[in-house]
N, C-alpha and C. Protein backbone atom coordinates (compact mmCIF):
# COMPACT_ATOMS: atom_id res chain seq x y z
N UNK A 1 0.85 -1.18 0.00
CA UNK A 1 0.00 0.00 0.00
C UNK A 1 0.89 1.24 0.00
N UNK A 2 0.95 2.22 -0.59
CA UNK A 2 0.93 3.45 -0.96
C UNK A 2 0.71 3.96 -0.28
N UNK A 3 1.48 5.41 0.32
CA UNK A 3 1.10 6.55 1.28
C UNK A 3 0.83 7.79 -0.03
N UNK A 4 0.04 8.18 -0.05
CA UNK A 4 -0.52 9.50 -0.86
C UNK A 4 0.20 10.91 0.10
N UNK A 5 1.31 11.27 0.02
CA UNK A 5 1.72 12.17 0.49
C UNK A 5 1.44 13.41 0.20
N UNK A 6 0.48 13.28 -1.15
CA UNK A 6 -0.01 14.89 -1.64
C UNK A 6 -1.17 14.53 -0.94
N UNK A 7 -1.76 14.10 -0.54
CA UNK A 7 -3.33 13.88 0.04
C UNK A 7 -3.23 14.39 1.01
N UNK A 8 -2.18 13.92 2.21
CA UNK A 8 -1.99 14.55 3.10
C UNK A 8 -1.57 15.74 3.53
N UNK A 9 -0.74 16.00 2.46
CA UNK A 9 0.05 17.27 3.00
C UNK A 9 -1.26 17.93 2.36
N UNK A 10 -2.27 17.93 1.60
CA UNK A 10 -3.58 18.81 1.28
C UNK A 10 -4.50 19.20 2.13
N UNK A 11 -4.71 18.04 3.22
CA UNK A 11 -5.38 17.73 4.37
C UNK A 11 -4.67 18.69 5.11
N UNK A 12 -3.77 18.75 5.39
CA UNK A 12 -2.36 19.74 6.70
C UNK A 12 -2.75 20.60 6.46
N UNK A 13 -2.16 21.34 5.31
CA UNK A 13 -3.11 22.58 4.63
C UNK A 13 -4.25 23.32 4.87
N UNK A 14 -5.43 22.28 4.60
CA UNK A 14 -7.04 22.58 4.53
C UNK A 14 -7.19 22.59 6.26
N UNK A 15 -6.69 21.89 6.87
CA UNK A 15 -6.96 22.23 8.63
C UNK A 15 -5.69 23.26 9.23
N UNK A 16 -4.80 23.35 8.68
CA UNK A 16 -3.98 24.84 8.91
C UNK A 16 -4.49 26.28 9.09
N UNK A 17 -4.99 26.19 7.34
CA UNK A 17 -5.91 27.28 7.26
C UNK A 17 -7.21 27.47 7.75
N UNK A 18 -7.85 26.55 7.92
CA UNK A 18 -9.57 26.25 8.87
C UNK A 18 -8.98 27.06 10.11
N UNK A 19 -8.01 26.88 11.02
CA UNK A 19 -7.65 27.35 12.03
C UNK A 19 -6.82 28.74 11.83
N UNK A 20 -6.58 29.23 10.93
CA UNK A 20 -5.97 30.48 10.96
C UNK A 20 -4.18 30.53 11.24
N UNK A 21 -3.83 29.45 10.50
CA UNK A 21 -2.56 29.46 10.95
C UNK A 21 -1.19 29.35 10.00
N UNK A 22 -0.66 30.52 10.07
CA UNK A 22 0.14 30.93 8.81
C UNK A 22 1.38 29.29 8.27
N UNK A 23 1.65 29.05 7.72
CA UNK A 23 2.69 28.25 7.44
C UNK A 23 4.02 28.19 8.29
N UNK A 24 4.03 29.66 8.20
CA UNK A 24 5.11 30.25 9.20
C UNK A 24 5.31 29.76 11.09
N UNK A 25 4.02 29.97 11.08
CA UNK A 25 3.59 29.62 12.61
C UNK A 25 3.96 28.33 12.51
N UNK A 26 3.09 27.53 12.03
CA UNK A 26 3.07 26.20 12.37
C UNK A 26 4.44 25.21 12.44
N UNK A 27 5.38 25.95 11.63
CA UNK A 27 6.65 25.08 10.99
C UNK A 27 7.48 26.07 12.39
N UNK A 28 7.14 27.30 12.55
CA UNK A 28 8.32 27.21 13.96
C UNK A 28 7.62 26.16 14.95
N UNK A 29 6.14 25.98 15.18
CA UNK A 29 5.74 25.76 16.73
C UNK A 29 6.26 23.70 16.35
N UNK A 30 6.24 23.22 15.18
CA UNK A 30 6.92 21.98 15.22
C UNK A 30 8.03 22.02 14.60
N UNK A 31 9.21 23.28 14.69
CA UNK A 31 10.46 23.26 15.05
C UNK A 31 11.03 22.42 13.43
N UNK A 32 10.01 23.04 12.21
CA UNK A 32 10.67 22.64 10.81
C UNK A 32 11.03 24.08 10.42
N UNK A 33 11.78 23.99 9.35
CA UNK A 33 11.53 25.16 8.28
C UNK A 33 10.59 25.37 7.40
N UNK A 34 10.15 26.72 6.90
CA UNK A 34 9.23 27.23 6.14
C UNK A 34 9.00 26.62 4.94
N UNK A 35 10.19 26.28 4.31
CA UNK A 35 10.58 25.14 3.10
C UNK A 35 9.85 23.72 3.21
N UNK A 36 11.03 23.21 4.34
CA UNK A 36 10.33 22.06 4.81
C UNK A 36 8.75 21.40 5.01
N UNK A 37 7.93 22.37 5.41
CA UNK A 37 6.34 22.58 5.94
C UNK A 37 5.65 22.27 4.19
N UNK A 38 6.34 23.47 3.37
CA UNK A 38 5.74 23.81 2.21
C UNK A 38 5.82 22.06 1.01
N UNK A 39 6.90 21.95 1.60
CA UNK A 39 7.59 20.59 1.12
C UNK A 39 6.02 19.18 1.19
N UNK A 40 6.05 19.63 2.22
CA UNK A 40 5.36 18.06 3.46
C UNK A 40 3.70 18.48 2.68
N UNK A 41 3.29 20.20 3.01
CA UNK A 41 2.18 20.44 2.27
C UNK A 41 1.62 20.24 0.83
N UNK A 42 2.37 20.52 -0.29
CA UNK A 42 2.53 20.08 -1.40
C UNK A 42 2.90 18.69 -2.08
N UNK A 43 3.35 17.68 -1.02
CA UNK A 43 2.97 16.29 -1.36
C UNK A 43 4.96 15.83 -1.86
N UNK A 44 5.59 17.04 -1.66
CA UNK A 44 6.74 16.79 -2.77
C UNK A 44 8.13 16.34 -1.69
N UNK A 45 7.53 16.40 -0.46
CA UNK A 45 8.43 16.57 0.88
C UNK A 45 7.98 15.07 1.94
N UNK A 46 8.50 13.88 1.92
CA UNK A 46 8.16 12.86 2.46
C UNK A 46 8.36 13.10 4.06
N UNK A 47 7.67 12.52 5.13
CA UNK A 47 7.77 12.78 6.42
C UNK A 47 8.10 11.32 7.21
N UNK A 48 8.46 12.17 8.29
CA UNK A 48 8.63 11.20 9.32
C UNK A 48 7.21 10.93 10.01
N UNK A 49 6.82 9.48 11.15
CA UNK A 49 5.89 9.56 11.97
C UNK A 49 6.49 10.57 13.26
N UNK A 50 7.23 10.81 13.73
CA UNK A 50 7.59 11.89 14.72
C UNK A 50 7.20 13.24 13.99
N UNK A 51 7.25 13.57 12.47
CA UNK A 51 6.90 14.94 12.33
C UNK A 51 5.27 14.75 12.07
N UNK A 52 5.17 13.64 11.22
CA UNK A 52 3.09 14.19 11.42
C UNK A 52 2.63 14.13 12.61
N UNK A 53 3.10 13.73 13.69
CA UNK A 53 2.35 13.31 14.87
C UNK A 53 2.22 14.86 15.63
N UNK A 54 3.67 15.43 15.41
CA UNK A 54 3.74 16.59 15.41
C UNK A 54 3.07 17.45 14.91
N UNK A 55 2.71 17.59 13.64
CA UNK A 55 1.83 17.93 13.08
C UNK A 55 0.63 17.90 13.58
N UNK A 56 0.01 17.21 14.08
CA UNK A 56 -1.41 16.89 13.89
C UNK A 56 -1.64 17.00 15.90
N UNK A 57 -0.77 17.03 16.77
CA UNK A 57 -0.82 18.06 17.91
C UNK A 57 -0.90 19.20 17.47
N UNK A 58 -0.06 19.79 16.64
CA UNK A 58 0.57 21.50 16.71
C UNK A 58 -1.60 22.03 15.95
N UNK A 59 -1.67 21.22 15.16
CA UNK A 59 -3.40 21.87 14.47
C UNK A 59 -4.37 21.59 15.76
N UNK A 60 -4.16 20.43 16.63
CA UNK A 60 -4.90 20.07 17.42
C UNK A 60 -6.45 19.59 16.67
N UNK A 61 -5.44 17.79 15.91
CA UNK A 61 -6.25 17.18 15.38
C UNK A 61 -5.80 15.81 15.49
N UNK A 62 -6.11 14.64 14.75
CA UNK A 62 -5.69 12.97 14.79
C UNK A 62 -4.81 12.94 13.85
N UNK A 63 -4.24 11.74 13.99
CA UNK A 63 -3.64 11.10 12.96
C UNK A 63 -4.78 11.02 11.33
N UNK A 64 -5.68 10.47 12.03
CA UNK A 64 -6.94 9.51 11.46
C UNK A 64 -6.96 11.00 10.57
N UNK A 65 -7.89 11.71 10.62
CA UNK A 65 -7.99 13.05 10.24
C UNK A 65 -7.16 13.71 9.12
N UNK A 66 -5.63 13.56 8.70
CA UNK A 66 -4.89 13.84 8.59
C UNK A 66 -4.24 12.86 7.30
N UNK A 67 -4.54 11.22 7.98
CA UNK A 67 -4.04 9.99 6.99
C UNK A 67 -5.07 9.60 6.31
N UNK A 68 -6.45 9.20 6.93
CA UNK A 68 -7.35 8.48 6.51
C UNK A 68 -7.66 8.18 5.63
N UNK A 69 -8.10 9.70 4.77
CA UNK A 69 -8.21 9.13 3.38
C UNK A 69 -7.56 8.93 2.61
N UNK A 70 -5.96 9.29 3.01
CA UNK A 70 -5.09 8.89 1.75
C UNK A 70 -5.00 7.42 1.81
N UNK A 71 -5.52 6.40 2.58
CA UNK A 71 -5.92 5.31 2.65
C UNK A 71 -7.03 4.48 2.02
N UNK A 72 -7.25 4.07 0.66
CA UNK A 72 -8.32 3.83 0.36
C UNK A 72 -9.00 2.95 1.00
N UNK A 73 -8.67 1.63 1.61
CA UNK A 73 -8.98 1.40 2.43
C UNK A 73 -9.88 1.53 3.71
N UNK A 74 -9.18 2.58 4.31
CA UNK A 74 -9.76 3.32 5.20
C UNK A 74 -11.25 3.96 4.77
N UNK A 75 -10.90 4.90 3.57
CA UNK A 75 -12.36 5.32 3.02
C UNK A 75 -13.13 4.74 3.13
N UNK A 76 -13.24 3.19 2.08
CA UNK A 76 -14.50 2.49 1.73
C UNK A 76 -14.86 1.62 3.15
N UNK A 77 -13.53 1.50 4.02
CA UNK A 77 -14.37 0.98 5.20
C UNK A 77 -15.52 1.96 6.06
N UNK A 78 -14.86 3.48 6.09
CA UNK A 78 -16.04 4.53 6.67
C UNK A 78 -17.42 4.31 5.83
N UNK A 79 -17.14 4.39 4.57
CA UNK A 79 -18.26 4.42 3.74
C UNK A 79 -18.90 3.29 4.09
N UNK A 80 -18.46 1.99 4.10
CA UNK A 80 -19.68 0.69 4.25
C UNK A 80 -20.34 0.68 5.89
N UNK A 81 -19.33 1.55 6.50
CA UNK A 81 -20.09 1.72 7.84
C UNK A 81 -21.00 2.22 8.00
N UNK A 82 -20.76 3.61 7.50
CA UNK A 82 -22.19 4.38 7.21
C UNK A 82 -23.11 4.20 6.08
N UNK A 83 -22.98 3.25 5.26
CA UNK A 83 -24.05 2.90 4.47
C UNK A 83 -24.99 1.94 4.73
N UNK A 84 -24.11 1.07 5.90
CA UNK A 84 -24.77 0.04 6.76
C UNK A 84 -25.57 1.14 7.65
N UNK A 85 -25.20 1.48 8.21
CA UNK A 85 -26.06 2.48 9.43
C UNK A 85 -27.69 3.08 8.55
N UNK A 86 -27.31 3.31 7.57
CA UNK A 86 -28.76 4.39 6.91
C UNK A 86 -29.18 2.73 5.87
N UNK A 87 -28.76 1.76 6.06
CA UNK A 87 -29.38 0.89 4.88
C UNK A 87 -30.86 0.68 5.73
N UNK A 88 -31.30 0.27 6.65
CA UNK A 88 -33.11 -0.05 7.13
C UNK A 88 -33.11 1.41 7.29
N UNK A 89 -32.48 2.41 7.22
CA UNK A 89 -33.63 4.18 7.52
C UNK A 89 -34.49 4.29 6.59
N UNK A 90 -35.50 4.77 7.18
CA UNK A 90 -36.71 5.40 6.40
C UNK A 90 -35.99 6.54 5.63
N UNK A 91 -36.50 7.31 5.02
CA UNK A 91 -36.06 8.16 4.20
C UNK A 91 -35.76 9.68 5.03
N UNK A 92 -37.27 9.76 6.08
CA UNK A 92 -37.10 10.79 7.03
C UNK A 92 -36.10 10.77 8.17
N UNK A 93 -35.83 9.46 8.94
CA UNK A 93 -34.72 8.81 9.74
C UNK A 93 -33.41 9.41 8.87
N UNK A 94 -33.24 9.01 7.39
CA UNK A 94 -31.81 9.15 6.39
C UNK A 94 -31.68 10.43 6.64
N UNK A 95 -32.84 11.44 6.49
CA UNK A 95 -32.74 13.08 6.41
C UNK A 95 -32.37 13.42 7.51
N UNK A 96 -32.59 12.96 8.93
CA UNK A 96 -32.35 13.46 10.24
C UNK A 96 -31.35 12.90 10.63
N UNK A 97 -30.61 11.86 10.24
CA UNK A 97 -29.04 11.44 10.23
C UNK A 97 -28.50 12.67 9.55
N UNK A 98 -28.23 12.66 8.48
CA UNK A 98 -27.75 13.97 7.66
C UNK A 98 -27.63 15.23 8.53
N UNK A 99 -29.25 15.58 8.41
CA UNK A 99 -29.07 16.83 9.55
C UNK A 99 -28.23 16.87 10.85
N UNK A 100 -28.28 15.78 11.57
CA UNK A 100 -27.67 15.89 12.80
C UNK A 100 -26.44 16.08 12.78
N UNK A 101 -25.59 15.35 11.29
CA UNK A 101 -24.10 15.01 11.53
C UNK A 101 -23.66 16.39 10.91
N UNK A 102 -24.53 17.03 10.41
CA UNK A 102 -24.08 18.57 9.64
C UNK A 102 -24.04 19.50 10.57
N UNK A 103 -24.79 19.10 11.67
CA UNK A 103 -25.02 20.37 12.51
C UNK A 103 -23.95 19.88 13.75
N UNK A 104 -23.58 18.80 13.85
CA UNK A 104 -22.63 18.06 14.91
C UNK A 104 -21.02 18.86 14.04
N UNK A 105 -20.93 18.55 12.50
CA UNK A 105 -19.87 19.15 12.28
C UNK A 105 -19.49 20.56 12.29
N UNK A 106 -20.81 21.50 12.48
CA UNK A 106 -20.77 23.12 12.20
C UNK A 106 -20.49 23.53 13.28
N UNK A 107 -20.87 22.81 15.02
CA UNK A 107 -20.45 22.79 15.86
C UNK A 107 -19.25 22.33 16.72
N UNK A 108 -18.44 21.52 15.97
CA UNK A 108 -17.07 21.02 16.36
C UNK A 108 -16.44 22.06 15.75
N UNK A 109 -16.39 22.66 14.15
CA UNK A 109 -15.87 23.40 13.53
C UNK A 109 -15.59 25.23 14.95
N UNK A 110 -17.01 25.29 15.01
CA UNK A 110 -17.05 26.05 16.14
C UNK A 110 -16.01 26.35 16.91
N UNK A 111 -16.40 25.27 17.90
CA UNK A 111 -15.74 25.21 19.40
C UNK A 111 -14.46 24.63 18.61
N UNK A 112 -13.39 24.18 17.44
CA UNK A 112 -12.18 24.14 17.16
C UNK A 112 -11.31 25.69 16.62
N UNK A 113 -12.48 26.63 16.39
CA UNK A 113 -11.65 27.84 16.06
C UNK A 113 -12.16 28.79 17.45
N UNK A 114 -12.89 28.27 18.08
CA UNK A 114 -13.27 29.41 19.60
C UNK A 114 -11.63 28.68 20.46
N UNK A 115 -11.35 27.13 20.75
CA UNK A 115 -10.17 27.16 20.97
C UNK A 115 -10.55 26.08 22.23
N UNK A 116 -11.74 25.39 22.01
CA UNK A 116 -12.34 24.55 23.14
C UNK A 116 -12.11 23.45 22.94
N UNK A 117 -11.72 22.64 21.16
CA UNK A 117 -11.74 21.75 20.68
C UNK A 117 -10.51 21.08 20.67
């Protein structure tokens, strides 16, 4: 299996910026260079597990979060989980799953940039 290192370093990125946090910042507070960071972000810069782990404290997020989907694997196992979960829902049950997990994510999103998360 294959590590998708542009997947990830896209992911680093997309939750960097969700949180407001310059490139700059992040690569001093896990003690890389600006290069280095840009490297790891753009897919073109291979990492260590001591620096994503690093990583993914310094955003104040998972591994999972971060690797998962560059795992296909991983994907289609989330996916058959939750397709199992909504396979007996009624259609209104399917709609109020949806709703809940949208409004569960608008609220983690929340409380992760208020600084609670």
């Amino acid at each position: 299996m294959e590590i998708n290192y542009k997947d990830i370093g896209k992911r680093i990125q997309e939750k960097r910026l969700e949180l407001g946090i310059t490139q700059e910042k992040l690569a001093e507070t896990i003690d890389l260079t600006d290069g280095h960071l840009s490297g790891i972000e753009n897919g073109k810069t291979k990492f260590s597990f001591p620096t994503i782990v690093n990583i993914a404290n310094a955003l104040n997020t998972s591994l999972d979060v971060l690797t998962c989907c560059s795992l296909v694997q991983g994907v289609n196992i989330l996916q058959n989980e939750f397709s199992a979960l909504l396979s007996d829902c009624t259609t209104e049950e399917t709609v109020l799953i949806i709703d809940t997990v949208k409004s569960m994510k608008k609220s983690l999103k929340q409380k992760i940039v208020a600084g609670e998360g």
